[in-house]
Every structure is written in C-alpha cells, then in structure tokens.
Protein backbone atom coordinates (compact mmCIF):
# COMPACT_ATOMS: atom_id res chain seq x y z
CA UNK A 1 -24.76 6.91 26.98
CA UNK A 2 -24.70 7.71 23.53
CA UNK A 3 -22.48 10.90 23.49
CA UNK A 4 -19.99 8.82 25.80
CA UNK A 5 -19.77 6.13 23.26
CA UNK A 6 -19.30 8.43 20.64
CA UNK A 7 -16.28 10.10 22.73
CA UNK A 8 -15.00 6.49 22.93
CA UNK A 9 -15.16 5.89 19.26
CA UNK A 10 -13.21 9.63 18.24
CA UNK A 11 -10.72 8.82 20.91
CA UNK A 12 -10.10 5.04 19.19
CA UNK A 13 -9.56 6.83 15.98
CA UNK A 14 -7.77 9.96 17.13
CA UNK A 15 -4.33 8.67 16.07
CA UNK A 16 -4.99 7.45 12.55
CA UNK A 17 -6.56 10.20 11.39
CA UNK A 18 -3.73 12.75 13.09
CA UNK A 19 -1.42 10.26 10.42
CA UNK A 20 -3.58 10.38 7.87
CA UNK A 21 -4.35 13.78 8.08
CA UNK A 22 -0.07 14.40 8.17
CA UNK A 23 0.23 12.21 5.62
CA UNK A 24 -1.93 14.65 3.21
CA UNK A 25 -1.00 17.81 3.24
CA UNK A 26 2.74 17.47 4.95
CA UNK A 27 3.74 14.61 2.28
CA UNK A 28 4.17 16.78 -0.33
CA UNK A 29 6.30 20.17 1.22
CA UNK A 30 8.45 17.45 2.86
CA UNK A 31 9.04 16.07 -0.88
CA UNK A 32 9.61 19.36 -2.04
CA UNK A 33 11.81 20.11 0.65
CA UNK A 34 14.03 17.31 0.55
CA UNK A 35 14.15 17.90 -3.47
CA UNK A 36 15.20 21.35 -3.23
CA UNK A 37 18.44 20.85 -0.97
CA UNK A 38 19.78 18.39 -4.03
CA UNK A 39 20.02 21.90 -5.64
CA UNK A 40 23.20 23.41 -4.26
CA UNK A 41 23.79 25.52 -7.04
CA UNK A 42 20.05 26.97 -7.10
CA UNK A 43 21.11 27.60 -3.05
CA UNK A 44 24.07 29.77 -4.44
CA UNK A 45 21.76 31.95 -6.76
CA UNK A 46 19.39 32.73 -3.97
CA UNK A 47 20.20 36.33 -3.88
CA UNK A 48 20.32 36.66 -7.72
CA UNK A 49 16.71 35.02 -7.09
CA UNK A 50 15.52 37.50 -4.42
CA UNK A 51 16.56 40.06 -6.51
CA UNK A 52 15.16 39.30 -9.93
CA UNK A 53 12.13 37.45 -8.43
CA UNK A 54 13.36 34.97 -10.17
CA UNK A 55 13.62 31.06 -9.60
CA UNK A 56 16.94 29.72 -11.37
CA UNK A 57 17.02 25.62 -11.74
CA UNK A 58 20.23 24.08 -12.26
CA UNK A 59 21.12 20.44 -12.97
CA UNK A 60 25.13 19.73 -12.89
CA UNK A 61 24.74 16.41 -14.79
CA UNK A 62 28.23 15.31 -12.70
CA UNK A 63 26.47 15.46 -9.61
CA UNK A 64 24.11 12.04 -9.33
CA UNK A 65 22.01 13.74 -6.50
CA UNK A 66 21.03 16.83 -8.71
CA UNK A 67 20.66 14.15 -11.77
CA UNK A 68 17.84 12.04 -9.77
CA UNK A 69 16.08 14.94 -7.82
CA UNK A 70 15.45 16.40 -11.58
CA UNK A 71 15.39 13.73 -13.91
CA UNK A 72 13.87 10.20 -14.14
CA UNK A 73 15.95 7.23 -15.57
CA UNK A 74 13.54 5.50 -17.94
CA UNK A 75 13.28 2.03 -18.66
CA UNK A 76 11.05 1.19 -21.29
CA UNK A 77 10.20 0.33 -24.79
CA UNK A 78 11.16 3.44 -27.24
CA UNK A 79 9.22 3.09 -30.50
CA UNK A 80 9.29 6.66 -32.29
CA UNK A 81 9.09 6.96 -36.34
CA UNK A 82 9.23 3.31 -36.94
CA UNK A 83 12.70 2.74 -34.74
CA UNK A 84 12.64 0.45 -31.93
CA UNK A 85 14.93 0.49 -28.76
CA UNK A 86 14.98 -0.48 -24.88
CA UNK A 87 15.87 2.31 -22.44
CA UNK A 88 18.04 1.00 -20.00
CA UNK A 89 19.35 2.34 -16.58
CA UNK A 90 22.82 1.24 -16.94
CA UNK A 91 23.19 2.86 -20.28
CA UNK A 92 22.89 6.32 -18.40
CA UNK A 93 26.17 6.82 -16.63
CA UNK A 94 25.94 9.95 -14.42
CA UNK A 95 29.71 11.39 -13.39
CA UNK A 96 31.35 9.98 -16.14
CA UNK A 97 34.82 11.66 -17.50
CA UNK A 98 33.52 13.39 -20.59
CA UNK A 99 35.53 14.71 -23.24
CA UNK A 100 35.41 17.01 -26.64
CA UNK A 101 35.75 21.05 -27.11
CA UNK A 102 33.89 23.23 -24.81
CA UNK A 103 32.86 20.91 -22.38
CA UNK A 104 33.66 23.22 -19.21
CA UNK A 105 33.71 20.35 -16.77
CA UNK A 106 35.79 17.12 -16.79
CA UNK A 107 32.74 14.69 -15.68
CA UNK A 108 29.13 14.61 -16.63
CA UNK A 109 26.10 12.22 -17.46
CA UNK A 110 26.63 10.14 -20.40
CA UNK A 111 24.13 8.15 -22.79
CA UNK A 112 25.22 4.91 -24.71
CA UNK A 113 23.29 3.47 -27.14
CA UNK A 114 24.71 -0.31 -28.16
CA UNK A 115 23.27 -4.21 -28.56
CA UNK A 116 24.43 -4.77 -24.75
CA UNK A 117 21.31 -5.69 -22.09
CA UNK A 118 18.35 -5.11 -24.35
CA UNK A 119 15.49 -6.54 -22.18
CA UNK A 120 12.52 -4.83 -23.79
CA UNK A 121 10.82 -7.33 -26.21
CA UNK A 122 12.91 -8.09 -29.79
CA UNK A 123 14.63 -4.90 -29.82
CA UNK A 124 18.36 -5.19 -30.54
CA UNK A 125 19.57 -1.74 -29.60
CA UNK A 126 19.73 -0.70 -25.64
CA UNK A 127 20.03 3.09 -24.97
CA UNK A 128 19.81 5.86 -22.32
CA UNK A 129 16.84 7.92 -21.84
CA UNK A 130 16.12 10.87 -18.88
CA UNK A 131 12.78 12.62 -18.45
CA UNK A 132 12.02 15.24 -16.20
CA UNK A 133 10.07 14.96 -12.73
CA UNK A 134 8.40 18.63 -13.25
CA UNK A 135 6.39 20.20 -15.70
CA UNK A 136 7.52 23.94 -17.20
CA UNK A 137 6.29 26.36 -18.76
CA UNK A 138 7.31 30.31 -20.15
CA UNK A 139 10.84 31.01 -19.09
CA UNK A 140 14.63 30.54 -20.05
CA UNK A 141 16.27 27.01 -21.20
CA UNK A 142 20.05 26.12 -21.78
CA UNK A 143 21.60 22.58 -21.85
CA UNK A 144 25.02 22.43 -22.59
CA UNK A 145 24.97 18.74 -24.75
CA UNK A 146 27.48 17.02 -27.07
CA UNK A 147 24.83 15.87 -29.49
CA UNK A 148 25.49 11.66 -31.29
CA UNK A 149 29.16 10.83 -31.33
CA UNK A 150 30.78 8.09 -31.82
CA UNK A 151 33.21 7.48 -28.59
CA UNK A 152 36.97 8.69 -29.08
CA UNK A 153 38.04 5.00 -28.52
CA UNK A 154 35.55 3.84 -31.53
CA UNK A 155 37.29 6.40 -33.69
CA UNK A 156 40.80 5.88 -33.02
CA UNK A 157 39.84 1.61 -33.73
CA UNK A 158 38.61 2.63 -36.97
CA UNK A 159 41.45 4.99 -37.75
CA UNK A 160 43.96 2.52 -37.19
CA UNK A 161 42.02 -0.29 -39.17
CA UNK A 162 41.25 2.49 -41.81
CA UNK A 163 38.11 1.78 -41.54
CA UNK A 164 35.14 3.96 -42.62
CA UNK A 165 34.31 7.62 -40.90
CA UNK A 166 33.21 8.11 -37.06
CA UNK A 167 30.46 10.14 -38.55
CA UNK A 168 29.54 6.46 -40.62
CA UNK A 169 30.03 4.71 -37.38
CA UNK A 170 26.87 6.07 -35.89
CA UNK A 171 25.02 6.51 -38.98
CA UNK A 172 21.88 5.11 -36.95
CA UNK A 173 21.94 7.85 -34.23
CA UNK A 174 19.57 10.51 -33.50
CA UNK A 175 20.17 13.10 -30.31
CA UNK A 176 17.35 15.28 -28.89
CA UNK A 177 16.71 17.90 -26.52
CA UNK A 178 13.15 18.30 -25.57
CA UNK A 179 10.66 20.08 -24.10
CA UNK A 180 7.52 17.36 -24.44
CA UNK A 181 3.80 16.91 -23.30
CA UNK A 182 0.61 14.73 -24.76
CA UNK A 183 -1.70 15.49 -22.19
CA UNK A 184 -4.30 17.51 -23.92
CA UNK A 185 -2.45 17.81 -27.27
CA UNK A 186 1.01 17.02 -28.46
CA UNK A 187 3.14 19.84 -27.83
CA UNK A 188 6.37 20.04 -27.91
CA UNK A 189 9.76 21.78 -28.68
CA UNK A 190 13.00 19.72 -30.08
CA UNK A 191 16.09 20.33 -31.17
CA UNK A 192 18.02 17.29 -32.61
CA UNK A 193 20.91 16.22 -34.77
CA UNK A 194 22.01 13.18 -36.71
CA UNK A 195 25.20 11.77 -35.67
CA UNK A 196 25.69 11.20 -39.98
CA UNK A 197 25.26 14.94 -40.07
CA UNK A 198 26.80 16.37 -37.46
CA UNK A 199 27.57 19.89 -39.02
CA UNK A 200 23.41 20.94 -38.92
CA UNK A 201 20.47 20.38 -36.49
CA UNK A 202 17.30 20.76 -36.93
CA UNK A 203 15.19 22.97 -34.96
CA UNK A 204 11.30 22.10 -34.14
CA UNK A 205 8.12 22.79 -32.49
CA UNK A 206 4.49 20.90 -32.21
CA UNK A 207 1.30 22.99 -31.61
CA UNK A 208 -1.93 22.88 -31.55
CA UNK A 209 -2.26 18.97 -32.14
CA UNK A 210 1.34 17.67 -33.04
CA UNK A 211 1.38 20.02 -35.97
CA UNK A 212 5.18 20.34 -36.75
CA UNK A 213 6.82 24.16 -37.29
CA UNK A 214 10.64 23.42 -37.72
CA UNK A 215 14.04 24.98 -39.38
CA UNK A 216 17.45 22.90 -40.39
CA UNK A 217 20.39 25.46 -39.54
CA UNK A 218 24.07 25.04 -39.99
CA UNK A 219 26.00 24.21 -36.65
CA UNK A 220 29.91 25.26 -35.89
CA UNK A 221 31.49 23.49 -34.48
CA UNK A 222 29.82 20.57 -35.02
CA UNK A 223 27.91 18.48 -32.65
CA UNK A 224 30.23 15.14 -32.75
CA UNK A 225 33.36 17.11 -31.72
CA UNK A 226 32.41 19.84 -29.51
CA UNK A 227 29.39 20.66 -26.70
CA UNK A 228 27.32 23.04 -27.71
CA UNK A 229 25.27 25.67 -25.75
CA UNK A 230 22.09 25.12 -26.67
CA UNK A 231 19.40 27.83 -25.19
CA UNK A 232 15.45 28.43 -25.76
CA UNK A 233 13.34 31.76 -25.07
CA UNK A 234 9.91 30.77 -25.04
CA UNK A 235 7.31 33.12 -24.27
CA UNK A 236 3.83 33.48 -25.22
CA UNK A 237 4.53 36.21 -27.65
CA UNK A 238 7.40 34.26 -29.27
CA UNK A 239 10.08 31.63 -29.22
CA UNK A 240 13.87 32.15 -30.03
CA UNK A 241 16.57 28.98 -30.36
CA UNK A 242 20.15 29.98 -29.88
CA UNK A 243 23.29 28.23 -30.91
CA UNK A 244 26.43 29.07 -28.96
CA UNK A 245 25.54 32.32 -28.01
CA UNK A 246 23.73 33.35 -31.37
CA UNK A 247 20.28 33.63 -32.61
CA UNK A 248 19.27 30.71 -35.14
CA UNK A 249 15.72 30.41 -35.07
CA UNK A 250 12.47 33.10 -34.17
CA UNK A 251 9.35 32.87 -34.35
CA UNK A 252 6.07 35.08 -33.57
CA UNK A 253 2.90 33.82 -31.61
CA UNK A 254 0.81 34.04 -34.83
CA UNK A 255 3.23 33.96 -37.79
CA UNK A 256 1.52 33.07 -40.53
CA UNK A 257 -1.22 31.79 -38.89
CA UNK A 258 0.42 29.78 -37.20
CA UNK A 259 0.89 29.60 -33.03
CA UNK A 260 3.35 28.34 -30.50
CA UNK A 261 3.36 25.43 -27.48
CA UNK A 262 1.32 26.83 -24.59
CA UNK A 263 1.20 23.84 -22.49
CA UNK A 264 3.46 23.14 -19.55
CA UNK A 265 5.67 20.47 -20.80
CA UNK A 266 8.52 18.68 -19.19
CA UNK A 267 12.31 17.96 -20.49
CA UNK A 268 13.08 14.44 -22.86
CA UNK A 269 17.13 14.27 -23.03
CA UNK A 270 17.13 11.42 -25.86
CA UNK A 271 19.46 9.34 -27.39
CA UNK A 272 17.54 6.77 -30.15
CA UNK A 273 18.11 4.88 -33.29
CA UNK A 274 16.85 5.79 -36.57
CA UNK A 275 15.99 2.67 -37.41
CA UNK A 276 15.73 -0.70 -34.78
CA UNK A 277 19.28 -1.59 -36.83
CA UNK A 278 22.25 -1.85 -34.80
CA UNK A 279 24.98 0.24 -36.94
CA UNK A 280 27.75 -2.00 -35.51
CA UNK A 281 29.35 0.63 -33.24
CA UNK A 282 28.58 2.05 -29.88
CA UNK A 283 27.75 5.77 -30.19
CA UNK A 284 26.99 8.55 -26.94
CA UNK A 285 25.65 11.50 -26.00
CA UNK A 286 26.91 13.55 -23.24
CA UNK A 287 25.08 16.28 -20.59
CA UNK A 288 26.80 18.50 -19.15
CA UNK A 289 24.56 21.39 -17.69
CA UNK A 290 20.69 22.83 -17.41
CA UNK A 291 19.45 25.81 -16.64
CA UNK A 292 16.05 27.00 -16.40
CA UNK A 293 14.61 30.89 -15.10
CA UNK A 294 10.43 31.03 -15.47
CA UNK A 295 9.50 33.89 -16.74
CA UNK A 296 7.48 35.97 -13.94
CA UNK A 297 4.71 34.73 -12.35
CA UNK A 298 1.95 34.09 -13.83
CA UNK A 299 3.45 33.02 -17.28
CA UNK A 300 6.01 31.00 -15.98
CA UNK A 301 5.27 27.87 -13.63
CA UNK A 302 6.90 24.60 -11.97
CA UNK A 303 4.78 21.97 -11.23
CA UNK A 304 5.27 18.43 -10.09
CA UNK A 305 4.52 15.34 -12.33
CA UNK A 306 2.09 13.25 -10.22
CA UNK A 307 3.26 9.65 -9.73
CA UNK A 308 2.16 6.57 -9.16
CA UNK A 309 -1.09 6.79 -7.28
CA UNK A 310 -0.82 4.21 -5.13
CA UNK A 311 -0.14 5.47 -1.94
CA UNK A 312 -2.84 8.11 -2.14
CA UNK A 313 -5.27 5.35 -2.83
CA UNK A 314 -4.72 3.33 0.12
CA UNK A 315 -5.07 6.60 1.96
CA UNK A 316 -8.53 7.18 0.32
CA UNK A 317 -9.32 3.58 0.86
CA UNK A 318 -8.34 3.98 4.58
CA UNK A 319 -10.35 6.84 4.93
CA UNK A 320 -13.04 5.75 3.35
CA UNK A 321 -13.00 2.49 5.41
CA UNK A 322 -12.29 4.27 8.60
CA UNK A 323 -15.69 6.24 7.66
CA UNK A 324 -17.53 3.13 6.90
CA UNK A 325 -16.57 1.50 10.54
CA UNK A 326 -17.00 4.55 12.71
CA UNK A 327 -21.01 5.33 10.70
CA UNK A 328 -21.79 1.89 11.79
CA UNK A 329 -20.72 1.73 15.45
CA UNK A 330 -22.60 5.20 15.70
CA UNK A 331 -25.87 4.05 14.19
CA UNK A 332 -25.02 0.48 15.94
CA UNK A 333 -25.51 2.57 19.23
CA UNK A 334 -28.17 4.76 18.35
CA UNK A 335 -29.97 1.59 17.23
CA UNK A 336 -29.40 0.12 20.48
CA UNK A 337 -30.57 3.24 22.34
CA UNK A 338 -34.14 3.47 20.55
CA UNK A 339 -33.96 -0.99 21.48
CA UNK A 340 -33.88 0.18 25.36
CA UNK A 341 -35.95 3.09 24.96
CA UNK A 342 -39.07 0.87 23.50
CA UNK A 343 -38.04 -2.09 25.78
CA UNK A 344 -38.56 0.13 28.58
CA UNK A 345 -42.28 0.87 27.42
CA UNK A 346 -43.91 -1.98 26.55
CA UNK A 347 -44.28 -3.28 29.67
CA UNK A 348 -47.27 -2.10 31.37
CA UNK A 349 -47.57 -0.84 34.91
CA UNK A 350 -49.93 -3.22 36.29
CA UNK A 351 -48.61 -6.42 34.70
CA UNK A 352 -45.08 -5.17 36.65
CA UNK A 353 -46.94 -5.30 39.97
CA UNK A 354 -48.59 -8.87 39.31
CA UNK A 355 -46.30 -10.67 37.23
CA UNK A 356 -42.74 -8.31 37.49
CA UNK A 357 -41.27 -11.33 39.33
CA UNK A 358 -42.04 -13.96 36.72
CA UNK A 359 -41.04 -11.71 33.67
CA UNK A 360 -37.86 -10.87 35.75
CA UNK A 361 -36.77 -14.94 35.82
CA UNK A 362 -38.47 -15.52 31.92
CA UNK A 363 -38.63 -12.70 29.86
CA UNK A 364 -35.13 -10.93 29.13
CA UNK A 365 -37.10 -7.64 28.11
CA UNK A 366 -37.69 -6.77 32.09
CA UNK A 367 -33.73 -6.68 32.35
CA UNK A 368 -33.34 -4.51 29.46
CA UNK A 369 -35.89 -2.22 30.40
CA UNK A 370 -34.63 -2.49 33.54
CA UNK A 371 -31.21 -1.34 32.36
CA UNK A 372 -33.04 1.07 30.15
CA UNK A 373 -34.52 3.12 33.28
C-alpha cells in the first residue's frame, strides 16, 4: 500500500519537476544562445577564432540588437565626485547618423546629456549611460568613441550669434571609457576627457582598493572633432593604453611597488557632468565600435553578470515547497500504515469470537483492523 502511494505521489509531481528541472540548467545555454546570434560580426570571425583559439566580441553600436545583447541602458541616479545627474533611456540613441573625422560608419549610438526628462530626484541634468551585461578579464580592448562634443548644430548657433567657443559650450562635460568593478575592491581602468580640454585625456587605473595610478597625455586630433581609436592591453604582467594606433601609456605588474586591476570587471561607456550645473548647451558623445579578444584561457574569461534573482527564487521556493508537500503525504501514509498495523492488534482473539459482532456495529477499530488484515 505504501510503495503504491508513493508511486502515486512521484507520478503527481513528475511534470513539475521535469520543468523545474529544464528550467535550471537549460535557462541559461538558451540565454547564451539566443545572445550569441545578436553577434553577426563575432559569426564572421569564427574561423579567425578557430584558428587563434581565440574568442573576438564585437559591438557595432549602429546595430540596436548587438547594442542590447551587450550593453544595459541605465536609468538611475549618477552621483560621482560631487556631480549629480539622471541616466535616462531616451538620452541613448542607438543608430543615430553620427558625424566628425574618422568615424568609419555613417550611424552609431549616441549619448546626450541636457535639462530635458530628468526624473531622478532634484537633478537638473539628464544623460546617457551603458553598462555591460558580462564581466572581463585579461585580453584586448578597442572602442572607437568621439569623446564630449558639443553637437555641430550647437556650434554653428553660436558661430553665427558669435557667441563663446563649442569647447565653452560644454565646459560641464566629462566622457569615459571604462572597464569597472566594486565587488571585492574598486578596480578599475578609465580613460576620459573634458569636453573644455579636448586636446588631452587622461589615462587611469584603480587597484588594490580604489588606489588611483593615472597619466594626462596629449591627444591629436582632438576628441571634440574627430573619433578616436582608443585600445587597452591588459595582462597580468602589464597594461598598455594606445591612442590611434600609438603607444601612450605602460605600465609593469609591480612598478614601483605598485600593481595592476586583477579583477574581472565589466565596460561603463559614460557621459556625466562635472558639476550637477547645467552649462546651458546640449553636449554628446558618440560610439561607434568595440572589440574585445581574451587573452588565452585561463587568464582571460567572459562571464555573465547575474540579474535580478527573482525568478530563481520562486524556483527555490517551488522546490522547496514541492519538498515540504510530498515529505508530508509520505510520512502522512506511513503514519497511517503503523494506525492499521496497531489497530489490527489490539483486539484480542477471544473477545472477536464473543463480542466481534457488537464491536463490528460500535467500535470503528474492528473495521480498520478489519481493513488492516
């Protein structure tokens, strides 16, 4: 009896846990899968990638589908270095006609920062914001970016009114590309420029606990006017910035004492205020490629950046519940097993032959012991 209920009970549940069971360790390589075909150039360096051993990413920031399977659009509150901003979706226009030298591509993703639709708090200034869905470590980095300008129809408004400089226009503007992480320590690498000094950027690094490394280097052309093609080696023996194709910046796992970012981090494409002061003019930032090759396995490494847990803990619950329910119908049967079994015993042989017929009409323990034998 009790081996048949049980049977009974693991053929109720049968179905849920075959989902629950899919829903754990298929969920994820379906993810994966799906994300991977938004890649159509990574499909196209395959055989460069069977070759090399090699895993190339590449984000064309014109394509929305590559944009979203690599990036997240943020919406927050930005407070960094006593500035204050909102991130806004709409201020990150993906497939936009882009313009300045060197662009290489007529459309791409484009930041504005401006006083329009800023929902966060007091904060007068609204920008765009993108951070990326994977964590990365060792390997190969190159953005192609046109760092803080101000927009070629802000300039030509102020030309004509004689107004003061584009660069003065987006005096307030600050333009990063960033390799980021705070989970253990604050790591990170950066390289940024200042829209009021567009002819240098400044090259940085975190380690160990948000200790700051960093070098200011002259940039031609500058960043308002033209893209530049930005690219970082990073290795654990030693980090290298380049700016259009040449060396600016190296340095040595312990130079001077000092070390470099070993934690997997994960891309900040920023766009911020200096100071939570609107300037008075619109200014932008514009994205037009990524690239990333890992080094080898082990040093280099893509992971996925969990998020929200909330599916997996009604799954857990579920289970958990689902646990709870089938324990209790078990021991709910076993219970009423050892019932029978002492039912069956505790009526004695002789008071069955003289009073088996009254018990059977009064007392309901002759039917269940009855039933029991």
């Amino acid at each position: 009896t009790r081996s048949r209920a049980s049977r009974s009970i693991m053929e109720a549940f049968r179905p849920m846990i075959r989902k629950i069971f899919l829903a754990l360790t298929l969920g994820g390589a379906v993810e994966r899968f799906e994300a991977n075909n938004y890649y159509p150039k990574a499909q196209q360096l395959q055989a460069r990638a069977e070759e090399t051993s090699e895993s190339v990413f590449f984000v064309n920031f014109s394509d929305p589908e590559q944009v979203l399977s690599f990036y997240d659009i943020d919406v927050e509150h930005l407070h960094t270095e006593g500035s204050s901003a909102c991130t806004e979706a709409d201020h990150v226009r993906v497939g936009s006609a882009m313009s300045g030298d060197n662009a290489g591509q007529r459309t791409g993703t484009i930041f504005v920062m401006d006083n329009i639709n800023a929902t966060c708090g007091k904060a007068e200034i609204a920008t765009g914001h993108l951070s990326g869905k994977k964590y990365m470590s060792y390997g190969t980095y190159a953005w192609r970016v046109r760092f803080a300008y101000a927009p070629e129809e802000e300039e030509e408004a102020e030309e004509e009114e004689g107004g003061p400089s584009p660069e003065a226009l987006v005096a307030n503007a600050m333009s990063c590309v960033s390799l980021y992480t705070s989970r253990k320590l604050h790591q990170e690498f950066a390289a940024c420029t200042r829209a009021s000094h567009p002819g240098e950027i400044t090259l940085n690094y975190w380690h160990g606990d948000g200790i700051r490394e960093w070098s200011r280097v002259p940039l031609r052309p500058d960043a308002n006017s033209s893209f530049t093609d930005l690219k970082l080696e990073w290795t654990p023996e030693r980090m290298r910035y380049f700016l259009n194709g040449v060396l600016a910046w190296e340095r040595k796992n312990g130079t001077d004492g000092k070390g470099l970012p070993q934690e997997d981090m994960n891309q900040r494409l920023i766009l911020r205020p200096t100071n939570s002061t609107y300037a008075g003019r619109a200014c932008a930032m514009a994205l037009a490629t990524m690239s990333y090759t890992p080094l080898p396995s082990p040093s280099g490494s893509v992971t996925e950046i969990p998020t929200s847990n909330g599916s997996l803990l009604v799954l857990v619950l579920g289970i958990a519940f689902a646990l709870l329910f089938f324990g209790t119908l078990v021991f709910c049967v076993q219970r009423r097993r050892r019932v029978d079994d002492h039912a069956a015993t505790i009526i004695p042989q002789e008071c069955e032959e003289e009073c088996g017929e009254e018990l059977e009409e009064d007392d309901p323990m002759v039917e269940m012991g009855q039933l029991a034998t």
